[in-house]
N, C-alpha and C. Protein backbone atom coordinates (compact mmCIF):
# COMPACT_ATOMS: atom_id res chain seq x y z
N UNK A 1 -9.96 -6.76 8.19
CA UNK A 1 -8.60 -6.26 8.04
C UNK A 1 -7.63 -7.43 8.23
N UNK A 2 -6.43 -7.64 7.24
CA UNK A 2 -5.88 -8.48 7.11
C UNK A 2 -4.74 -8.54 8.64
N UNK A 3 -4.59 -9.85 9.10
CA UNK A 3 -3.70 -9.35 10.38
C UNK A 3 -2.48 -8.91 10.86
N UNK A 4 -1.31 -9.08 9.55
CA UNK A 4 -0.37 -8.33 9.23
C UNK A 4 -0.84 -6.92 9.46
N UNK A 5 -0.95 -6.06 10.29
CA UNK A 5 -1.33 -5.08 9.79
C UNK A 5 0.14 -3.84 10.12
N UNK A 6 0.40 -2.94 9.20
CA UNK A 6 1.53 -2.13 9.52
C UNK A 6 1.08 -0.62 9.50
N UNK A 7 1.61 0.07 10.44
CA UNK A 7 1.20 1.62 10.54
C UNK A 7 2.49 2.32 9.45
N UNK A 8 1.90 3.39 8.53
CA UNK A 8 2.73 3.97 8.26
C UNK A 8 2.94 5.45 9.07
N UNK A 9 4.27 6.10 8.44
CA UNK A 9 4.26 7.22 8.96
C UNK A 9 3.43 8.23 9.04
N UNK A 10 3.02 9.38 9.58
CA UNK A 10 1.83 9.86 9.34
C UNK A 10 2.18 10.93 8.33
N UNK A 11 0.91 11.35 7.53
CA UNK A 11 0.93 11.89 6.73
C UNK A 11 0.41 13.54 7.10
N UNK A 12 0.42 14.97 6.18
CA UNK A 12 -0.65 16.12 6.05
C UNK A 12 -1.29 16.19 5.04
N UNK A 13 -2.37 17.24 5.46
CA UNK A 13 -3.14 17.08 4.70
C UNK A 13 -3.12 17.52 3.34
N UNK A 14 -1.98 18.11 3.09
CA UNK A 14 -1.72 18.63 1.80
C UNK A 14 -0.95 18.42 0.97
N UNK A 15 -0.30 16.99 1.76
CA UNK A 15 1.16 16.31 1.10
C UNK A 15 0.52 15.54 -0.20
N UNK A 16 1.29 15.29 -1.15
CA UNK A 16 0.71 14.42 -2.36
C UNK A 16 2.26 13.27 -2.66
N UNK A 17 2.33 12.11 -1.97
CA UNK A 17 3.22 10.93 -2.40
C UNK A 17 2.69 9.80 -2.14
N UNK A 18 4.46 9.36 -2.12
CA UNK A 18 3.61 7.80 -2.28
C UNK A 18 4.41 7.06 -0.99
N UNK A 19 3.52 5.72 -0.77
CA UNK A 19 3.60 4.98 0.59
C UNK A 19 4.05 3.53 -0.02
N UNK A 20 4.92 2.56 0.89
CA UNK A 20 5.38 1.53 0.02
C UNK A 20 4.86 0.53 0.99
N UNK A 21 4.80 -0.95 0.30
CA UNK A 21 4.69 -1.80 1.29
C UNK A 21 5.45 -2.75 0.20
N UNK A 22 6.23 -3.44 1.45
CA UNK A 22 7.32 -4.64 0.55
C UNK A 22 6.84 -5.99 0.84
N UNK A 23 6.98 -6.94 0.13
CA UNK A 23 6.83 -8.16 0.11
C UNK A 23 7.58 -9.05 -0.05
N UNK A 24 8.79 -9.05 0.03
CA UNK A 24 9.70 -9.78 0.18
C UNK A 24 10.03 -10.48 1.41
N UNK A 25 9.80 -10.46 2.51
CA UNK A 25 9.39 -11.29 3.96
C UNK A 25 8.93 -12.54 3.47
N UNK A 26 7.47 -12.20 2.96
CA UNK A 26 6.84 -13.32 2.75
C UNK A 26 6.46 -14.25 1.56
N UNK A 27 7.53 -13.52 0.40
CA UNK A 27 7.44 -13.95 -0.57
C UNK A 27 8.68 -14.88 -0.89
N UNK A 28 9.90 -14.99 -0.37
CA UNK A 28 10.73 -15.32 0.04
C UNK A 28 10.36 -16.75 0.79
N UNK A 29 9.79 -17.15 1.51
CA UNK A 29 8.78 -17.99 2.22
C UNK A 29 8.57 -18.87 1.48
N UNK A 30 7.42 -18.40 0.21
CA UNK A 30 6.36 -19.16 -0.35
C UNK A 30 7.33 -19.54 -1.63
N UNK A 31 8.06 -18.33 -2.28
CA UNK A 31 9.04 -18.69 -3.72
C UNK A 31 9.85 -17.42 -3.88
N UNK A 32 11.34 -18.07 -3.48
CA UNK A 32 11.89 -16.95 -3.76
C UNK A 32 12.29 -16.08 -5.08
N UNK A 33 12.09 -16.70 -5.81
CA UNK A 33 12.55 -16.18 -7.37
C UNK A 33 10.89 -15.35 -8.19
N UNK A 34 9.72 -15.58 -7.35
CA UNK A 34 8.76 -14.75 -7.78
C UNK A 34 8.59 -13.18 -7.69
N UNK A 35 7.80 -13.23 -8.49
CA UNK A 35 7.50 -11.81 -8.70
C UNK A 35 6.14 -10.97 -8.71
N UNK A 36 5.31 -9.80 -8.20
CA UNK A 36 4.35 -9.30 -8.34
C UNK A 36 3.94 -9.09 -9.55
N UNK A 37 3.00 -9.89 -9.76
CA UNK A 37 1.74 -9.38 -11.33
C UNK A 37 1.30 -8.61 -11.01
N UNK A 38 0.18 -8.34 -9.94
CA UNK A 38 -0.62 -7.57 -9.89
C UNK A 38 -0.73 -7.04 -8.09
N UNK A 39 -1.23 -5.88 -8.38
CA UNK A 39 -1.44 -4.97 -6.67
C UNK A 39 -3.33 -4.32 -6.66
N UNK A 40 -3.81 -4.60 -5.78
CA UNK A 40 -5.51 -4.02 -5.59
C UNK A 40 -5.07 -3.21 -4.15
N UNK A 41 -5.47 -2.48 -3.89
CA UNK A 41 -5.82 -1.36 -2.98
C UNK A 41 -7.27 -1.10 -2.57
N UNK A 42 -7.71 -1.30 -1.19
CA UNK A 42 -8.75 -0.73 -1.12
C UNK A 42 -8.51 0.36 -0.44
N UNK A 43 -9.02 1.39 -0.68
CA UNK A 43 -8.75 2.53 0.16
C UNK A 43 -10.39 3.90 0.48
N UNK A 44 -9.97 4.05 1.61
CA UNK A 44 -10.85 4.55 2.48
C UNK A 44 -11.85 5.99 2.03
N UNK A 45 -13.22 5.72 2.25
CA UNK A 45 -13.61 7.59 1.75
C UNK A 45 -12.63 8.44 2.73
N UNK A 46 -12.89 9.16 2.05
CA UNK A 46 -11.97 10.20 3.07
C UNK A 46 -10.57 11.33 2.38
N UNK A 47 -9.86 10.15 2.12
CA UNK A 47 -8.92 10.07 1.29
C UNK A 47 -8.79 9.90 -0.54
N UNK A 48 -7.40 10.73 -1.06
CA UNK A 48 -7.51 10.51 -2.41
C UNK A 48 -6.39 9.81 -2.85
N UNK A 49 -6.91 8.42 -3.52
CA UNK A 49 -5.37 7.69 -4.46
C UNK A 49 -5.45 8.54 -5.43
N UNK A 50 -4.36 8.74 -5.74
CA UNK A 50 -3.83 9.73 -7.32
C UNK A 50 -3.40 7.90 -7.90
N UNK A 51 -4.27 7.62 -9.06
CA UNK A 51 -4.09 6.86 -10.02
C UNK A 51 -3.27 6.84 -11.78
N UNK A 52 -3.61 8.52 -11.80
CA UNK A 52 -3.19 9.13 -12.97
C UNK A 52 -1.55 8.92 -13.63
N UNK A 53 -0.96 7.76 -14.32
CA UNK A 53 0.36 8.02 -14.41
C UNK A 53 1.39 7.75 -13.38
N UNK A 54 0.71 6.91 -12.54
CA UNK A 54 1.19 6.90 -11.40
C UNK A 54 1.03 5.09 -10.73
N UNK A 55 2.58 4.26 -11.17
CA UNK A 55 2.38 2.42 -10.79
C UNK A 55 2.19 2.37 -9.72
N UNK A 56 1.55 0.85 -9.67
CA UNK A 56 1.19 0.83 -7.97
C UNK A 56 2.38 -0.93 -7.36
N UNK A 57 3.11 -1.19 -8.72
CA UNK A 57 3.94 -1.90 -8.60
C UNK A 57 5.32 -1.40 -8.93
N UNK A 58 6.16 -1.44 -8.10
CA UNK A 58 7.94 -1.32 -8.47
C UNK A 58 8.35 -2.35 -9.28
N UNK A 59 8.68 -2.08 -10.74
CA UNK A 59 9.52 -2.66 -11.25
C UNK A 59 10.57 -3.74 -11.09
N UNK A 60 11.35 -2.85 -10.21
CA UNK A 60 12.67 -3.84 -9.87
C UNK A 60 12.57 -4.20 -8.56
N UNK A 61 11.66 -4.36 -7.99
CA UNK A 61 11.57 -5.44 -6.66
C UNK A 61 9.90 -5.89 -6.55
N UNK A 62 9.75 -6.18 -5.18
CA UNK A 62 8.67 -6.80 -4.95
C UNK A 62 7.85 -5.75 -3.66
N UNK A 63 7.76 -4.13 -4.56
CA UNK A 63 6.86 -3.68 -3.51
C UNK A 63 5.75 -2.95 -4.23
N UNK A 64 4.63 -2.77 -3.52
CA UNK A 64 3.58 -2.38 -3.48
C UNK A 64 3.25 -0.93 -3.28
N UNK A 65 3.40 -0.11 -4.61
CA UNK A 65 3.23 1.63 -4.00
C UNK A 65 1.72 2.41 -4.04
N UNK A 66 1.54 3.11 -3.13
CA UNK A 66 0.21 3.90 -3.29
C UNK A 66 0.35 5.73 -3.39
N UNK A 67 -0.11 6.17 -4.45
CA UNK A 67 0.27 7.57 -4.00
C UNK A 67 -1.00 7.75 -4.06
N UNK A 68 -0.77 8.88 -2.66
CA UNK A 68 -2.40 9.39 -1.67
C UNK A 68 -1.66 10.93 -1.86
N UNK A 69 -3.71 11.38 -1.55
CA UNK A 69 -3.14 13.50 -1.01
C UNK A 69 -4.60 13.18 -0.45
N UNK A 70 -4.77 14.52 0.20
CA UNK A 70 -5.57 15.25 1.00
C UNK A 70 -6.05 14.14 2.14
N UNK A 71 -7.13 13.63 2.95
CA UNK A 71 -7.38 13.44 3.87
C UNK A 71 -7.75 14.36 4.99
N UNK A 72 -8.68 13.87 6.04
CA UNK A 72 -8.75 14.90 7.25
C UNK A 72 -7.77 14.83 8.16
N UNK A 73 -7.27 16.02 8.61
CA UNK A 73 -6.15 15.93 9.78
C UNK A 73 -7.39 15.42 11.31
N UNK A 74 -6.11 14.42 11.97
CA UNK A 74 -7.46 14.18 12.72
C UNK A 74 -8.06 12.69 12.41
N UNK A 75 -8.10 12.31 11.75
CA UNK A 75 -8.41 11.16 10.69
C UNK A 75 -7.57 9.89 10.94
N UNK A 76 -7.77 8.36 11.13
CA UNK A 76 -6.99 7.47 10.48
C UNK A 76 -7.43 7.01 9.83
N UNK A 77 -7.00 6.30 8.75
CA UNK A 77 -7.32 5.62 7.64
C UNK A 77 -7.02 4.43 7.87
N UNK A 78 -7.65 3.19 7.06
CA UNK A 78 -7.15 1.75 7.31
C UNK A 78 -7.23 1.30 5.69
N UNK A 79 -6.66 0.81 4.97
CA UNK A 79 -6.20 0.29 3.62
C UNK A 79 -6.04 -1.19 3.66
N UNK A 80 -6.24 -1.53 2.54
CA UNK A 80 -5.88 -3.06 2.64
C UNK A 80 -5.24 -3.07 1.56
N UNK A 81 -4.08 -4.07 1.29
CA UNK A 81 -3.27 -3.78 0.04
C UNK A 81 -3.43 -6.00 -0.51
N UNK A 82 -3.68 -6.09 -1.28
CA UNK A 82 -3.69 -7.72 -2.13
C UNK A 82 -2.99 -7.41 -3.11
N UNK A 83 -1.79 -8.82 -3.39
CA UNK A 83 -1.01 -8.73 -4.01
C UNK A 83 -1.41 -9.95 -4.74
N UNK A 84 -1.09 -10.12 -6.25
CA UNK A 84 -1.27 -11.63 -6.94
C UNK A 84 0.29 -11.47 -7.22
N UNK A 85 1.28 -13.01 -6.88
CA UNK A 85 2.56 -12.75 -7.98
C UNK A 85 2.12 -13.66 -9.19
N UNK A 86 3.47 -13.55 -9.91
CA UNK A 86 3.39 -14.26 -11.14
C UNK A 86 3.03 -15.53 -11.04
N UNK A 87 3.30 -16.27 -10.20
CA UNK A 87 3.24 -17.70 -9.62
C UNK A 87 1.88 -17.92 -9.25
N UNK A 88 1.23 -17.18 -9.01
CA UNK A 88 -0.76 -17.48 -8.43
C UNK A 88 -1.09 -17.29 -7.09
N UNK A 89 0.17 -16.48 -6.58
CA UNK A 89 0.34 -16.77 -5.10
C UNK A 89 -0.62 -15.60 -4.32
N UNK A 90 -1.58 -15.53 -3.40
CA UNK A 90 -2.37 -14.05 -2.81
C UNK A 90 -1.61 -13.94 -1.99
N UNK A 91 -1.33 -12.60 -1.57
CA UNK A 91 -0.74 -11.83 -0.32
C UNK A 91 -1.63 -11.09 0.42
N UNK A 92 -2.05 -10.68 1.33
CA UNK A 92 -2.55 -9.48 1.81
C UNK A 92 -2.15 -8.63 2.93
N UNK A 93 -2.22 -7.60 3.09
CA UNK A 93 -1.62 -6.75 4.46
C UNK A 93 -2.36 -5.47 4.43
N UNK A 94 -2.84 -5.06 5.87
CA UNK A 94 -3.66 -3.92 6.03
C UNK A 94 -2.50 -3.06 6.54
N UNK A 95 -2.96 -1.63 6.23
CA UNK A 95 -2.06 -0.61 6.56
C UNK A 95 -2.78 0.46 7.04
N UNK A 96 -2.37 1.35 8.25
CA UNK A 96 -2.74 2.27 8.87
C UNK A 96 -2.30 3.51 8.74
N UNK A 97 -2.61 4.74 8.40
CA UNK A 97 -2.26 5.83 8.24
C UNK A 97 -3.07 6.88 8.59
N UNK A 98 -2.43 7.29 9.73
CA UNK A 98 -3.21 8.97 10.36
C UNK A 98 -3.00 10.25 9.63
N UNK A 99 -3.31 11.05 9.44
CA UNK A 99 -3.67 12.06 8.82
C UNK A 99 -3.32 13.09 10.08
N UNK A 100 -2.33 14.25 10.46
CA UNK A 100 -1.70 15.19 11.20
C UNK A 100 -2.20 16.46 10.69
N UNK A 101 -2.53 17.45 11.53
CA UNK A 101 -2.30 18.97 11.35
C UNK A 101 -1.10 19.38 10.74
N UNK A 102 -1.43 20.41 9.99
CA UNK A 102 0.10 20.60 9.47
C UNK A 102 0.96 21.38 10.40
């Protein structure tokens, strides 16, 4: 797990959206005028990414979206999110998300 790691808010088990992670901290750093090519997700059994029609990059900035549903309440999950920008640059950051009773 990458050591950035950030907790998101917690989720239920029956919610279906999406979770963001920004990169502009550290992209800002390395080049500020870059931009995200590409986003990989690893994500946990347990849990479902909805892939269908659904970017895992924002357009007009530099964040990283995942839309999840179901999971066990009871449950945390751990994700890892890798970013490539346009420039060749890797990012990575792990993310935490518990799963609540409704």
């Amino acid at each position: 797990m990458p050591v950035n790691k950030i907790i998101w808010p917690d989720k239920r088990p029956g919610e279906k959206a999406y979770w963001v992670l920004e990169f502009d901290d550290q992209m800002d750093l390395e080049d500020p005028i870059d931009t995200l090519a590409t986003v990989t997700w690893t994500v946990p059994p347990g849990i479902t990414r909805i892939t269908a029609g659904k970017a895992s990059i924002d357009p007009t900035s530099r964040k990283a979206l995942i839309w999840l549903e179901n999971g066990t309440a009871g449950e945390t999950y751990e994700f890892v999110c890798t970013i490539t920008t346009a420039n060749g640059i890797t990012l990575q950051r792990g993310v935490t998300l518990a799963v609540k009773a409704p």
